[in-house]
Protein backbone atom coordinates (compact mmCIF):
# COMPACT_ATOMS: atom_id res chain seq x y z
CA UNK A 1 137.08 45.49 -37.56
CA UNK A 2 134.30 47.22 -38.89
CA UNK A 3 131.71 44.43 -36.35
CA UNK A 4 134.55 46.09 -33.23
CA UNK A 5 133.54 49.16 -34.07
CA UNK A 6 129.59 48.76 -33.92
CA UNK A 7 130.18 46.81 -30.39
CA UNK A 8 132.58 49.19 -28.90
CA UNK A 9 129.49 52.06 -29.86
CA UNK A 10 127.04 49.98 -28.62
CA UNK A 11 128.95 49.70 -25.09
CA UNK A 12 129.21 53.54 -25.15
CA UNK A 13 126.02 54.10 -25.96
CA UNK A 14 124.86 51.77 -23.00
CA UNK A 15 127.14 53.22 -21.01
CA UNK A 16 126.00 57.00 -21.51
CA UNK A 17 121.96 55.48 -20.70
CA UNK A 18 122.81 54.19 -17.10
CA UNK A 19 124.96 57.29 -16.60
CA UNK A 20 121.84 59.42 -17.67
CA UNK A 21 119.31 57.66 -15.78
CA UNK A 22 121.74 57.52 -12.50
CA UNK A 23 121.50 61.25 -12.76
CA UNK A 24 117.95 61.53 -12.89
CA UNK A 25 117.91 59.05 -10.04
CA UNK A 26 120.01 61.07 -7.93
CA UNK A 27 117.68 64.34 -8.25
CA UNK A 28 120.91 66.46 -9.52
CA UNK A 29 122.14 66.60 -6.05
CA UNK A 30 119.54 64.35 -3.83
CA UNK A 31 119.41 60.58 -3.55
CA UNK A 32 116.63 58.53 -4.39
CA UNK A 33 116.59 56.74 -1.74
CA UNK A 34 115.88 60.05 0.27
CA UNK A 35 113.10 60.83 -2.15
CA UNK A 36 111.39 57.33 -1.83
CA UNK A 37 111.92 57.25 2.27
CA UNK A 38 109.71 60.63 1.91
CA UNK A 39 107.27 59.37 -0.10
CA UNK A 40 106.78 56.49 2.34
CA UNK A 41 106.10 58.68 4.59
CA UNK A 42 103.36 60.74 2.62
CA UNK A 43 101.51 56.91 2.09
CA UNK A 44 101.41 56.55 6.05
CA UNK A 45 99.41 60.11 6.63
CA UNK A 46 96.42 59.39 7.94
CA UNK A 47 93.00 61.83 7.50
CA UNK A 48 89.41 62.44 9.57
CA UNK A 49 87.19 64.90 9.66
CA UNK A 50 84.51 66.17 11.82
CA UNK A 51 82.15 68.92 10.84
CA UNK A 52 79.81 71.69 12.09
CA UNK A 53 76.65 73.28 10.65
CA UNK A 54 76.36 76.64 10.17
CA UNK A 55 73.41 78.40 8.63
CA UNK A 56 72.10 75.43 7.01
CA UNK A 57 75.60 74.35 5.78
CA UNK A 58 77.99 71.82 6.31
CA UNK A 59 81.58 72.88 7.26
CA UNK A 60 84.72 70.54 7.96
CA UNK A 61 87.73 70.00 9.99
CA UNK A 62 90.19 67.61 8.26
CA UNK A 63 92.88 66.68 10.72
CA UNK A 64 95.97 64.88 9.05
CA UNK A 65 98.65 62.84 11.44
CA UNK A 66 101.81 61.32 10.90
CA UNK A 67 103.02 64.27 9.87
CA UNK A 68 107.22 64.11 9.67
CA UNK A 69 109.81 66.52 9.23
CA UNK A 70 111.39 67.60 5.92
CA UNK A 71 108.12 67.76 3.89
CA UNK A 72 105.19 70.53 3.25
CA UNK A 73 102.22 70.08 1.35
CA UNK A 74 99.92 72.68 -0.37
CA UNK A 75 95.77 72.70 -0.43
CA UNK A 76 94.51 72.47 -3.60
CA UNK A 77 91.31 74.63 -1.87
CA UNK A 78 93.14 77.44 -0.41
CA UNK A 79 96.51 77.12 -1.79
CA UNK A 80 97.79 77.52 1.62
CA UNK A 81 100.99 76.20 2.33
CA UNK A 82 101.68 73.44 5.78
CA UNK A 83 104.44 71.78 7.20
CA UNK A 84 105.66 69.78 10.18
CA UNK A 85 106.74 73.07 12.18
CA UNK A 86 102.87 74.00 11.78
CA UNK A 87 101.75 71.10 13.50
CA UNK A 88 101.78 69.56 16.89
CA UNK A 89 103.58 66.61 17.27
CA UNK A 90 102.81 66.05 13.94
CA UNK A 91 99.06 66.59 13.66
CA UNK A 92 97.41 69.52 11.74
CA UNK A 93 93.59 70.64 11.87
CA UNK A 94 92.66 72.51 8.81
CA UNK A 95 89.19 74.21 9.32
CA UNK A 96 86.40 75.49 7.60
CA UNK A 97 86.16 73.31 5.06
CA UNK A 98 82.88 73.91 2.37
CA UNK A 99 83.87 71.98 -0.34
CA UNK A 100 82.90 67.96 -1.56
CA UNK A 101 86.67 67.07 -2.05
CA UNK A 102 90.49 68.29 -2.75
CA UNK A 103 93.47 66.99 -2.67
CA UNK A 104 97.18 68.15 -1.15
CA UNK A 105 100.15 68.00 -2.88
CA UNK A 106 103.07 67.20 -0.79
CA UNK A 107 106.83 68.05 -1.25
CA UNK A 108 110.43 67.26 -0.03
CA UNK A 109 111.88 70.18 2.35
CA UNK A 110 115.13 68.88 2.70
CA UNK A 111 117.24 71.23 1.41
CA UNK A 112 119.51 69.16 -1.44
CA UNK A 113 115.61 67.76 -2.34
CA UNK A 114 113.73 70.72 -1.80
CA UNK A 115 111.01 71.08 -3.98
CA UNK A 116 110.49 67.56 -5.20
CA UNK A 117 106.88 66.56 -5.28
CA UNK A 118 106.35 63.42 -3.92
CA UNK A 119 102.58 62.95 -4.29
CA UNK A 120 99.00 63.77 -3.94
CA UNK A 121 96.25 62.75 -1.26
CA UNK A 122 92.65 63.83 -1.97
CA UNK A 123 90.23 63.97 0.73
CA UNK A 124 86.29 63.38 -0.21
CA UNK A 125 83.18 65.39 1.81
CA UNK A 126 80.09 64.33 1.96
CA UNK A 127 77.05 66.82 0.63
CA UNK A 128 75.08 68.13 3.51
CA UNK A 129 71.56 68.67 2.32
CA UNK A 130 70.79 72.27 3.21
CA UNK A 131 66.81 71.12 3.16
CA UNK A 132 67.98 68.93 6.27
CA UNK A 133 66.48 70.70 8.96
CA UNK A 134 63.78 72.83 7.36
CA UNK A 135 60.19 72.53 8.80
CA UNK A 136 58.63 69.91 5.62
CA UNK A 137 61.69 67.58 6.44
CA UNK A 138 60.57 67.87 10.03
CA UNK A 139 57.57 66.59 8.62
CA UNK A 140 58.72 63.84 6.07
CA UNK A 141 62.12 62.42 7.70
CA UNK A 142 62.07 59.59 6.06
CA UNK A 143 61.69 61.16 2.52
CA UNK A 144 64.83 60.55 0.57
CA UNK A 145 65.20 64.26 -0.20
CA UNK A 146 64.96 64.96 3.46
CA UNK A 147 67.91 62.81 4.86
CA UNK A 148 70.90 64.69 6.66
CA UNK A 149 73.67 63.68 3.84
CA UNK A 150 71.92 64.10 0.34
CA UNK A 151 73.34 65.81 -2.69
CA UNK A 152 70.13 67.77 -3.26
CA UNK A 153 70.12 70.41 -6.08
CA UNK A 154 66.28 72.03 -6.03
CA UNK A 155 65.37 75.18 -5.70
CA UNK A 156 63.28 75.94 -3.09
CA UNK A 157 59.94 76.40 -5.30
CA UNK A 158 61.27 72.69 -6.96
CA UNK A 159 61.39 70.92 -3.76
CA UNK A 160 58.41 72.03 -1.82
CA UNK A 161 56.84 70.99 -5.29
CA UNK A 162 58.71 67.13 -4.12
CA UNK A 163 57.35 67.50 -1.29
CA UNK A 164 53.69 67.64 -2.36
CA UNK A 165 54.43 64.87 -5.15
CA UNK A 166 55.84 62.67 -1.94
CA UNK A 167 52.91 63.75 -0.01
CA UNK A 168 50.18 63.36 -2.37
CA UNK A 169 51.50 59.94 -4.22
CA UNK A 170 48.79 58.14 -2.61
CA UNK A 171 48.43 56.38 0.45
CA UNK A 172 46.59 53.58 -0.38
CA UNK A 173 49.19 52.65 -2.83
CA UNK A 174 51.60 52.77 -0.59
CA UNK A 175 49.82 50.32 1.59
CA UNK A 176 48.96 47.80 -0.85
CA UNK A 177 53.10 48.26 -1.57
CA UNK A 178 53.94 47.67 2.43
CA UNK A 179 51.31 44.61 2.50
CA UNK A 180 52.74 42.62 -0.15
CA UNK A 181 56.36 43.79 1.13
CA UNK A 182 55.16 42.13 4.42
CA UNK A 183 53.11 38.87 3.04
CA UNK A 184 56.59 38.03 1.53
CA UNK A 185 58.58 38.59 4.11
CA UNK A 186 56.53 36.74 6.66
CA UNK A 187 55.73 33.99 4.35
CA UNK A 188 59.66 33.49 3.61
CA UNK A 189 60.25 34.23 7.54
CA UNK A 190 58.17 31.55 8.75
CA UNK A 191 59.74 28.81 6.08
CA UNK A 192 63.25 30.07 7.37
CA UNK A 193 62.51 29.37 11.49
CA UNK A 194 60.67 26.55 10.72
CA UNK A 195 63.66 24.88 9.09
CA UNK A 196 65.89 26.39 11.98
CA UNK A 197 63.82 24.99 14.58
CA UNK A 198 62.69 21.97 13.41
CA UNK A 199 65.87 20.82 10.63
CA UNK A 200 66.61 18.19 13.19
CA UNK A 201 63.69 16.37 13.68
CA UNK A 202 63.18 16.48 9.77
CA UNK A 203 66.66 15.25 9.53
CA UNK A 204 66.23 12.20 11.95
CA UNK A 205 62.68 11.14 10.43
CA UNK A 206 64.86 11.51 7.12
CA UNK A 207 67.60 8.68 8.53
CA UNK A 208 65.10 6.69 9.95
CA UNK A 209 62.95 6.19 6.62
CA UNK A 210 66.44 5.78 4.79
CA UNK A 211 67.26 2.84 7.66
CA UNK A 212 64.22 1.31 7.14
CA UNK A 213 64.32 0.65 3.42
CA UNK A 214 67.61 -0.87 3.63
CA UNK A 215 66.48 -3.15 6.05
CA UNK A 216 63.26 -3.86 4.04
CA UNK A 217 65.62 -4.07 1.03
CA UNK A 218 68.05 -6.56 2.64
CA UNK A 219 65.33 -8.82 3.92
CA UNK A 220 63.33 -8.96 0.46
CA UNK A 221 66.62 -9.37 -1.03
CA UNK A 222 68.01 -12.63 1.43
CA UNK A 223 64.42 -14.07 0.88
CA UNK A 224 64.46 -13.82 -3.00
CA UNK A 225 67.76 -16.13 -2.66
């Protein structure tokens, strides 16, 4: 009796676990299934960006697609709210962008689901070196702190200092650098062709020599019997 009454708890309390968790499936009021056909949708989005420079900075477009009805998402940079009605055909352009990154957090519009986030999507920038187009990177393009997309933190006094260090680092160092760069290079460069171009003659003298000491072989061996 007393082993009935442990089982017949056991079922209930089974029993009141699925009933629980088929609540919280069902959103009070909204399927699941609704929830996880929206959430396939927020995977498909698609982003790109293009940008434009203004005063020595870097500002972005991000345009998302696949956009569908029955969701909005909010910009964690502005905090401004989009959906599907904002877009055409599904495709927003957010501008003005002069940040390195964000993300947008996306949620059901349907009205029994409304409210249910279904995800986040971050977008990354890349840093646009404000020193980019300044006269001493005219000068030094191929300086590392110079290049168009560099996360460069100097102050101005700091990096004109750079610049002289760059400048003044010593040329014939540099040289001495670039010739045994080059001595390598050309040494392993001409090793390299001359097996490409020539593999098949080496190859063929190769067979030939291993041909004729099996017939040497053969005959010392037929004459030692």
């Amino acid at each position: 009796m007393k082993n009935k009454i442990v089982y017949l708890f056991f079922i209930i309390s089974i029993s009141l676990f699925v009933c629980m968790n088929v609540k919280a499936l069902t959103y009070g009021g909204c399927e699941y299934s609704q929830i996880s056909r929206l959430k396939s949708f927020v995977s498909n989005i698609n982003f790109s960006y293009d940008y434009y420079i203004d005063n020595d900075s870097a500002y972005f477009n991000i345009t998302l697609t696949n956009l569908v009805p029955g969701i909005y998402f909010i910009d964690s940079t502005t905090n401004k709210r989009y959906s599907y009605s904002d877009s055409i055909n599904g495709e927003i352009t957010i501008t003005g962008y002069n940040v390195s990154g964000g993300n947008y957090k996306f949620y059901s519009e349907l009205n029994e689901c409304y409210g249910i986030k279904l995800g986040n999507r971050y977008y990354n920038l890349p840093k646009y070196n404000n020193y980019y187009g300044d006269p001493l990177c005219k000068e030094n393009p191929n300086y590392s702190l110079c290049q168009k997309w560099a996360n460069v933190t100097y102050s101005r006094d700091e990096f004109e200092a750079m610049i002289d260090k760059y400048k003044n680092s010593g040329e014939e160092d540099k040289g001495k650098d670039d010739t045994e760069v080059i001595y390598k290079q050309t040494y392993l460069d001409k090793f390299v062709k001359f097996y490409v171009d020539y593999y098949y003659i080496l190859l063929g003298v190769i067979i030939a020599i291993c041909i004729t000491v099996m017939i040497i072989s053969s005959r010392k061996n037929r004459f030692d019997i």
